[in-house]
Protein backbone atom coordinates (compact mmCIF):
# COMPACT_ATOMS: atom_id res chain seq x y z
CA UNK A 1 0.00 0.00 0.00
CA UNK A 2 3.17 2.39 1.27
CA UNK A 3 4.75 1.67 -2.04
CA UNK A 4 1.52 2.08 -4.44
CA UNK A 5 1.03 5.55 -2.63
CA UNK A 6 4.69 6.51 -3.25
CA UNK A 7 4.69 5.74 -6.79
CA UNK A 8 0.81 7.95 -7.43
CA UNK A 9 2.64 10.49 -5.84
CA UNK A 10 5.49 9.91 -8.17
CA UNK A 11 3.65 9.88 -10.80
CA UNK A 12 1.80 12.79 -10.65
CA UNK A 13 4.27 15.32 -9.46
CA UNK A 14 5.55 14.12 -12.87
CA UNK A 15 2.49 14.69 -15.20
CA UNK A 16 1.73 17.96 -13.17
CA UNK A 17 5.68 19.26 -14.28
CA UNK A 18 5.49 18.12 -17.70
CA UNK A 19 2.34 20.14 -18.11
CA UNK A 20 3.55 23.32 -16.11
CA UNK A 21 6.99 22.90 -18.72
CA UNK A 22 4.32 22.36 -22.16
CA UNK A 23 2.41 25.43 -20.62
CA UNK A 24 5.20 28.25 -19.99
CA UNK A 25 6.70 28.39 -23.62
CA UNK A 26 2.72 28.34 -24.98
CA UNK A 27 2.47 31.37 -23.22
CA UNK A 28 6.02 32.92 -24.79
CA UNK A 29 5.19 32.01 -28.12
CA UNK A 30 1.62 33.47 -28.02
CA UNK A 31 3.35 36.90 -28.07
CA UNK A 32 2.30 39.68 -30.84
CA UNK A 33 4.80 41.65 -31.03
CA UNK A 34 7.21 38.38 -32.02
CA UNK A 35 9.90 40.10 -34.72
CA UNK A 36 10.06 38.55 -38.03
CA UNK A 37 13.75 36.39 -37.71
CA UNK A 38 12.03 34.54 -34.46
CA UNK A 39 8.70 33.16 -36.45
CA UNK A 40 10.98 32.34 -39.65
CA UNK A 41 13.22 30.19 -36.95
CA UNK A 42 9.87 28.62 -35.32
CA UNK A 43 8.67 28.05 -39.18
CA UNK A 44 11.59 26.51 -40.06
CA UNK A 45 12.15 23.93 -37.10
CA UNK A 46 8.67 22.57 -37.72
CA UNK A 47 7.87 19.30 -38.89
CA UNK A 48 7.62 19.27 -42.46
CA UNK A 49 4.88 18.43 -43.71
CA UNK A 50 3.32 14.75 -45.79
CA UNK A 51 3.45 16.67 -49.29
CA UNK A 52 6.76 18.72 -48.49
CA UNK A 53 8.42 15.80 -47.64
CA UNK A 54 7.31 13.86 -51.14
CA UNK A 55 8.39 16.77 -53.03
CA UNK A 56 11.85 16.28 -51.39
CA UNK A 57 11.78 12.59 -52.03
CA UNK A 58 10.91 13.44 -55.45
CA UNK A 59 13.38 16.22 -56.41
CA UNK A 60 16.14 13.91 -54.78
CA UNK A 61 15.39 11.13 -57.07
CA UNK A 62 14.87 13.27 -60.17
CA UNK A 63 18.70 14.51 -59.51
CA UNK A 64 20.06 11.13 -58.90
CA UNK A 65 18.36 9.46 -62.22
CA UNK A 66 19.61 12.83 -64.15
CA UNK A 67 22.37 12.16 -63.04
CA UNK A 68 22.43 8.67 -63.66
CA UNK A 69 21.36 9.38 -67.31
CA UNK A 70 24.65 11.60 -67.74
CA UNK A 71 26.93 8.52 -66.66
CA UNK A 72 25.13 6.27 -68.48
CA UNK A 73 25.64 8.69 -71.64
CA UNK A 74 29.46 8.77 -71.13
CA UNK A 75 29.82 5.30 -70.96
CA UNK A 76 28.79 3.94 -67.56
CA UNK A 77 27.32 0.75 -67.68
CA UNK A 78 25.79 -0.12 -64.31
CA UNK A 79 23.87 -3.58 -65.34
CA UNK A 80 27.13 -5.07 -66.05
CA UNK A 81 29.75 -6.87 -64.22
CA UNK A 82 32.82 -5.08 -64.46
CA UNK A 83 35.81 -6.22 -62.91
CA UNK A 84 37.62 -2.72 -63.46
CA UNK A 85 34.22 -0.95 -62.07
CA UNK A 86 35.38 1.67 -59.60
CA UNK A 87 37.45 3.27 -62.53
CA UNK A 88 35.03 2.99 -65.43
CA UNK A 89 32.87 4.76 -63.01
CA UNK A 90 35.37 7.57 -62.10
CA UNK A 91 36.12 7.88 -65.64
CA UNK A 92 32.41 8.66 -66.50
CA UNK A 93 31.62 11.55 -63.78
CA UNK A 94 34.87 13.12 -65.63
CA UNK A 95 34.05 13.21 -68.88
CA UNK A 96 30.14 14.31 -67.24
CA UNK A 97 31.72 16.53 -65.38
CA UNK A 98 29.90 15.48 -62.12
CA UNK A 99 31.75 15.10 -58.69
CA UNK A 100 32.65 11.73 -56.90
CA UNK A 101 30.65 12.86 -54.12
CA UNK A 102 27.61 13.85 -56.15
CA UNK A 103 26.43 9.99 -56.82
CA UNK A 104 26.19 9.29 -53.16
């Protein structure tokens, strides 16, 4: 009974300071006269949101196939098995012009 007391009490001296900590910066960010830089920050560390995220995915993947197609135009060949692969490779984002870093 002692123990099953202890841990109510416990337990909601913790649910009573996670609600006084959710509560305070509601308050602080309800503020009207907020200057422009601080709601661009607040904006910006949001969650993104379902369609904002696809666009990402989908510009992403755009840029890696276009750049994909430019290898495979100056002769990259990634269907085959190459045993000199890691140059042929190197040799194409030269002649494309595209970084080593860029295809990762």
């Amino acid at each position: 009974m002692k123990r099953f007391r202890l841990k109510a009490i416990a337990l909601g001296f913790t649910v009573t300071t996670l609600v006084a900590g959710s509560i305070v910066p509601a308050f602080a960010q309800g503020d009207s006269g907020a200057s422009d830089a601080a709601k661009a920050m607040a904006a910006s560390s949001a969650k993104p949101t379902k369609a904002e995220r696809k666009a990402a995915r989908k510009q992403a993947r755009d840029k890696k196939n276009a750049e994909l197609k430019k290898l495979e135009a100056n002769g990259y060949q990634p269907g085959r098995a190459d045993p000199n692969y890691p140059q042929n490779l190197q040799d194409a984002q030269k002649k494309a012009g595209i970084g080593q870093g860029a295809s990762q």
